[in-house]
Protein backbone atom coordinates (compact mmCIF):
# COMPACT_ATOMS: atom_id res chain seq x y z
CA UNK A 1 16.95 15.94 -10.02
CA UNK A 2 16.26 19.22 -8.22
CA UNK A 3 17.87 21.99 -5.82
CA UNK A 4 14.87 21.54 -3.26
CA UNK A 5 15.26 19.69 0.23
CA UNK A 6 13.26 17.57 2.13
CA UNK A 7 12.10 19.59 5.11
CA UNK A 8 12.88 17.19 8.30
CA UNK A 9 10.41 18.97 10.96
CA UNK A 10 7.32 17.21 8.43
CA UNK A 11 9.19 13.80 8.98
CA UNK A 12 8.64 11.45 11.74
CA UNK A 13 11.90 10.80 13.72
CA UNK A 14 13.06 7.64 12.85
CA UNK A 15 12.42 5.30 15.87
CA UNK A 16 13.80 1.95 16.89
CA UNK A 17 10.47 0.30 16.33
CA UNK A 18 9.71 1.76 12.89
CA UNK A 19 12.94 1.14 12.23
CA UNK A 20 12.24 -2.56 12.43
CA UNK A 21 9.17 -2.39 11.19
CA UNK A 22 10.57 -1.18 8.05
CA UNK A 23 13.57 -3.97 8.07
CA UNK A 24 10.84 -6.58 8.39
CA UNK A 25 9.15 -5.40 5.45
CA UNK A 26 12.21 -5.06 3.45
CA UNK A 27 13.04 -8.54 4.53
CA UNK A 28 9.38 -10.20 3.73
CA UNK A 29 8.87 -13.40 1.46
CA UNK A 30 8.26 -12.98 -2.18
CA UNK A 31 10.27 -9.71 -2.36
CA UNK A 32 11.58 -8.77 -5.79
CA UNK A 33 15.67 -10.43 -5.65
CA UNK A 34 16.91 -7.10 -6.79
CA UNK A 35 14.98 -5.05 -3.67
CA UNK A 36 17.42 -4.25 -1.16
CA UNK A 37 18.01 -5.00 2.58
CA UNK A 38 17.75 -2.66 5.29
CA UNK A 39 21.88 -2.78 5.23
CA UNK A 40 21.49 -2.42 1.89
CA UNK A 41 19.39 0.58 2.22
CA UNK A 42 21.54 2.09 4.50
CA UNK A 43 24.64 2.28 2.39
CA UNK A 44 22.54 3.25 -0.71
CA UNK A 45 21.00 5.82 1.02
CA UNK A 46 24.52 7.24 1.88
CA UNK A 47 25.83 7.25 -2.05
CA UNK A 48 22.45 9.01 -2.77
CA UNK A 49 22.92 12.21 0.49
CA UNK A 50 26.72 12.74 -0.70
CA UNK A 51 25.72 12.56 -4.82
CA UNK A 52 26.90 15.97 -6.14
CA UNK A 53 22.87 16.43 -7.43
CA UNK A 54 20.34 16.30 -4.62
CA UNK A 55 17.92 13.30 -5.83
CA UNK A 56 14.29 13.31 -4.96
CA UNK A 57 12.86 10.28 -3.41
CA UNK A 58 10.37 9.48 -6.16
CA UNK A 59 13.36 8.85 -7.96
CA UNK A 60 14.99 7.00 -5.47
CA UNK A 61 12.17 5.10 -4.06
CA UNK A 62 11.91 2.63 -6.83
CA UNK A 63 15.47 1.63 -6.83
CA UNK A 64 15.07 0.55 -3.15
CA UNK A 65 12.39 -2.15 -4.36
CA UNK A 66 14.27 -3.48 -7.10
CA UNK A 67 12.97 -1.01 -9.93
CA UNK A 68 9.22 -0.46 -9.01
CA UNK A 69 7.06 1.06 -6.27
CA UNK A 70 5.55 -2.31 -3.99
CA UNK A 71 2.11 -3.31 -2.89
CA UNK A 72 0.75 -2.39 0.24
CA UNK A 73 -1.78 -4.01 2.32
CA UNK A 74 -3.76 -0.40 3.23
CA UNK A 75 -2.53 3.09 2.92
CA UNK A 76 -1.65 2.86 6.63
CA UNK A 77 0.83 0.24 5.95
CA UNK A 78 2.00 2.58 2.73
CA UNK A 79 2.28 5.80 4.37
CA UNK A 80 4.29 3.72 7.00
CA UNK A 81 7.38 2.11 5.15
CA UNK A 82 7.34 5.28 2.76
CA UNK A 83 7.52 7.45 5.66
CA UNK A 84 9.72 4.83 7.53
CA UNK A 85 12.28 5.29 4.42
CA UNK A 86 11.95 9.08 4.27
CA UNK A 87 13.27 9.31 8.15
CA UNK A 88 15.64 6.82 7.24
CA UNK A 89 17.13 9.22 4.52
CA UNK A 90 17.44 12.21 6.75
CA UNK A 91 19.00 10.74 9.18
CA UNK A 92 21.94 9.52 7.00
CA UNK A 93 21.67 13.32 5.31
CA UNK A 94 22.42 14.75 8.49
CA UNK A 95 25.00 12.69 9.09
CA UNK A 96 26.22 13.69 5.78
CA UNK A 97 26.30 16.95 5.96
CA UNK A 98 26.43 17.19 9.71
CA UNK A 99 28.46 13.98 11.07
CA UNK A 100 31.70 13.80 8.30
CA UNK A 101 29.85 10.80 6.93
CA UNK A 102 29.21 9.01 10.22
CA UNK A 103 28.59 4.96 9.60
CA UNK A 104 25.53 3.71 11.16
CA UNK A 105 25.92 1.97 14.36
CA UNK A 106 24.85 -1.35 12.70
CA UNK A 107 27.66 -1.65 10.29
CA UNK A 108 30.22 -3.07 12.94
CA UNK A 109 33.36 -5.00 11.91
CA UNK A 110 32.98 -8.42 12.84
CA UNK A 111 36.01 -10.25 15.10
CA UNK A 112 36.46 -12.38 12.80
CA UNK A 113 38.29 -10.62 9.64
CA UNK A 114 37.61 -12.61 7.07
CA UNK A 115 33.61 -13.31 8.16
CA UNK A 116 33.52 -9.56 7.22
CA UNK A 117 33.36 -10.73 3.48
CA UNK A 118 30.45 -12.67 4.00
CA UNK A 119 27.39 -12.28 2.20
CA UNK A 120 25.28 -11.29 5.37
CA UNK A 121 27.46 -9.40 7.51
CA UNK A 122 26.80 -5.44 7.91
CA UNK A 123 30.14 -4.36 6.15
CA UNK A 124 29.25 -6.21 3.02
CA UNK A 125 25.34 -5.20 3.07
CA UNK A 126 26.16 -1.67 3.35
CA UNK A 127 29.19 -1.60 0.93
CA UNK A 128 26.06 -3.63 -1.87
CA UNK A 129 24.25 -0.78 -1.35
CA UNK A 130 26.43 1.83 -1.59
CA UNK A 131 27.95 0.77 -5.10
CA UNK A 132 24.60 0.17 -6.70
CA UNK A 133 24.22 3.96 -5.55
CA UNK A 134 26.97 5.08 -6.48
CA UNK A 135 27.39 3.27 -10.01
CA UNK A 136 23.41 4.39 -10.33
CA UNK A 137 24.42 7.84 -9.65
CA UNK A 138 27.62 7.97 -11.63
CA UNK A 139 26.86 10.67 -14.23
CA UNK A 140 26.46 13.19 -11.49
CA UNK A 141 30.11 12.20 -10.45
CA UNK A 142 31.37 12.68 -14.12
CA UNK A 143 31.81 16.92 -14.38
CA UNK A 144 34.16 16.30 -11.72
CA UNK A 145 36.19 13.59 -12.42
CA UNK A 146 39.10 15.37 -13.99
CA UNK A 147 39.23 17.40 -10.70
CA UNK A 148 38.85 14.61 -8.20
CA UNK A 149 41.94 13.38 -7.27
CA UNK A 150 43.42 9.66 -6.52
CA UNK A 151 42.58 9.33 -3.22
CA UNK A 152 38.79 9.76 -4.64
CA UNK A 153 39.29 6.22 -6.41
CA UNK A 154 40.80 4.90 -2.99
CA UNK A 155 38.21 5.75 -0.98
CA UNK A 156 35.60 4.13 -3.43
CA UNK A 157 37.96 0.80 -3.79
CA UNK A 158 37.64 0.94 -0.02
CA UNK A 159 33.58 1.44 0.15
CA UNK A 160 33.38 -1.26 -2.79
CA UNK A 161 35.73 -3.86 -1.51
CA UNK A 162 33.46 -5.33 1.09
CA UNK A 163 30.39 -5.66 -1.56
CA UNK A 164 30.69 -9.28 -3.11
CA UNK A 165 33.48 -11.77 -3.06
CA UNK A 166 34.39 -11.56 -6.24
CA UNK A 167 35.00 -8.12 -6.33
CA UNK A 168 37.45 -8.86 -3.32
CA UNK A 169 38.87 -11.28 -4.86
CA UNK A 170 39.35 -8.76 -8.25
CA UNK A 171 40.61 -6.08 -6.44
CA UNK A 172 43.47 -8.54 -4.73
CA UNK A 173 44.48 -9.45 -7.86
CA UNK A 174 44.80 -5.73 -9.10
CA UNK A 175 47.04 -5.46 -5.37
CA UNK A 176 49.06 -8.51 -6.96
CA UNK A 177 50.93 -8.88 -3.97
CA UNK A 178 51.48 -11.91 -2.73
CA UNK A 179 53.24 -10.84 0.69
CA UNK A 180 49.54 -9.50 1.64
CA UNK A 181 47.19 -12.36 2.18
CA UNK A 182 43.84 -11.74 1.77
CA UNK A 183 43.28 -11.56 5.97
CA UNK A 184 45.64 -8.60 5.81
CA UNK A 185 44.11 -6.85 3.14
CA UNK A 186 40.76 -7.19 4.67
CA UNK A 187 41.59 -5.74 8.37
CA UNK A 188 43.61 -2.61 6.78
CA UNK A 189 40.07 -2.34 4.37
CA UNK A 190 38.44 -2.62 7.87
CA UNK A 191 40.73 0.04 9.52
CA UNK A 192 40.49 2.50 6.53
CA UNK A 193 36.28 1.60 5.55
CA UNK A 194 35.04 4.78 8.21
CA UNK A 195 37.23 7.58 6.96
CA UNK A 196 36.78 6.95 3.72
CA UNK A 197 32.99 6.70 4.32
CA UNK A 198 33.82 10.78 5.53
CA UNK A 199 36.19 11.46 2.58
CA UNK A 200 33.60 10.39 0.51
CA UNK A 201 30.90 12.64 2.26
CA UNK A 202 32.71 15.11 2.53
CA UNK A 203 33.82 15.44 -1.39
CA UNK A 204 30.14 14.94 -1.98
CA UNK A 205 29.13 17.77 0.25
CA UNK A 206 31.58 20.01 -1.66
CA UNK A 207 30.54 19.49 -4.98
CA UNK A 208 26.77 19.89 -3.96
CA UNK A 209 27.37 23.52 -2.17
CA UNK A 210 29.51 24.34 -4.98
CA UNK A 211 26.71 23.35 -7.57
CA UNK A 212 24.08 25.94 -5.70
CA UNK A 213 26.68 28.56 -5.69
CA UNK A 214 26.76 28.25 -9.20
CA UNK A 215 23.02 28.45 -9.43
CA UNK A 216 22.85 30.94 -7.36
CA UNK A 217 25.17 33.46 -9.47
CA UNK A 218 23.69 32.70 -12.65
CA UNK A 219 21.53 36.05 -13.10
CA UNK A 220 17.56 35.97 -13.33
CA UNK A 221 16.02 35.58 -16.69
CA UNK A 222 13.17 38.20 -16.80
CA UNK A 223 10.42 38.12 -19.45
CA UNK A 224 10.35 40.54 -21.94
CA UNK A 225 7.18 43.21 -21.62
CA UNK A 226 7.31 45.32 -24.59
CA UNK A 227 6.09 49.57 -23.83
CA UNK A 228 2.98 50.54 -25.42
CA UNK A 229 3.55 53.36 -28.16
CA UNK A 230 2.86 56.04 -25.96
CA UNK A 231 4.94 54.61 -22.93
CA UNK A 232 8.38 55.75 -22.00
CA UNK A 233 10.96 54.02 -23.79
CA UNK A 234 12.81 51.56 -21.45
CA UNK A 235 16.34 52.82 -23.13
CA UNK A 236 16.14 55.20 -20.22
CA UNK A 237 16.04 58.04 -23.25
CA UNK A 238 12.58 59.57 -22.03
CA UNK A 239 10.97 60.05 -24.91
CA UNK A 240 8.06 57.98 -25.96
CA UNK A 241 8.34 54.37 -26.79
CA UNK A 242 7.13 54.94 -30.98
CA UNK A 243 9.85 58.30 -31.01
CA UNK A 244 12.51 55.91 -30.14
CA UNK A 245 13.20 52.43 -29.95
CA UNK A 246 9.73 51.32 -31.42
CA UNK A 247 10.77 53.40 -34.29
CA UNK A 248 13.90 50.36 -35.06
CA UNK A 249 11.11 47.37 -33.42
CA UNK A 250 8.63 48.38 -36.07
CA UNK A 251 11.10 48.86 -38.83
């Protein structure tokens, strides 16, 4: 992991149709079971703009695929999706950094409360993605757990709850309160799931500007050039390097 950015004036805005073109790729037949949906993606994506390390897509890339880089059929079709994910990624940065943590306009809360814990509906794609990130990314999270307070482990019981059923169902029976059936539970998770999406972004964005602060104070190493003999002494003393401090180097 580095301190650079991705410059987003060399990135292709992100439009509806390559949009689709790369949800129909991540979607094909044959795909490796532990690639990732566009939903998927999305909330991935999210854990990896608000880590407290900025992560370069070559490392991020393969996780999107299920562990590997994928074929392509030309290097059109490469340059595409790879480009495709790229715009994807700034866009959720900015809203990151820029937006509180904005959720994507496809992860809408369905009527229906409890069809919101189905395997195919946007909250539960996005909150999949966003724990593998987050659980991928979890030693980036560790300097700063003694300083992170309880709400942090709120918010991510909120992000997670949505991700399988049988984390649901686990996290009820940590509730272990019977007065608050599980149709309850999941339209206050529902009420809660977009501000904690910004807490989360938010503490994220903290940590990461308070990380290049830190690298930013740390003072410049500077290689070591020693004087010739006959060169002032760098002690500042003005007398020849061998008449002074080359005098203790050679002794």
């Amino acid at each position: 992991m580095s301190d650079e950015t991705f410059p987003g004036n060399i990135v292709e805005p992100l439009t509806p149709p390559r949009r689709a073109t790369l949800a129909e790729y991540l979607s094909r037949p044959g795909r490796p079971e532990s690639a990732m949906s566009i939903g998927e993606v999305q909330g991935f994506l999210f854990s990896v703009a608000a880590s407290p390390d900025l992560v370069q897509p070559s490392e991020w890339y393969p996780v999107v695929f299920g562990g590997e880089l994928p074929t392509f059929e030309d290097g059109k079709q490469a340059e595409g999706i790879m480009g495709a994910l790229l715009s994807l990624y700034n866009v959720i940065n900015d809203d990151v950094r820029e937006g509180g943590g904005r959720l994507p306009d496809e992860v809408k809360v369905r009527d229906d409360m409890l069809a919101n814990m189905e395997h195919d509906s946007p909250l539960s794609e996005w909150s999949r993605g966003f724990i593998e990130g987050h659980l991928w990314l979890q030693e980036t999270w560790k300097p700063f757990e003694g300083s992170l307070a309880d709400e942090f482990m709120d918010v991510l019981w909120i992000l997670g709850f949505f991700a399988t059923g049988p984390i649901a169902e686990a996290m009820m029976e940590e509730l272990g309160d019977p007065e608050r059936p599980l149709e309850v539970v999941v339209r206050e998770t529902c009420d809660e799931f977009a501000r904690a999406a910004s807490i989360y972004a938010m503490i994220g964005v903290h940590l990461q500007d308070r990380q290049r602060e830190r690298k930013r104070a740390r003072p410049a190493e500077r290689d070591f050039v020693r004087p010739g003999r006959n060169d002032p002494c760098s002690c500042g003393s003005l007398k020849k390097y061998k008449k002074c401090c080359g005098r203790i180097a050679l002794a």
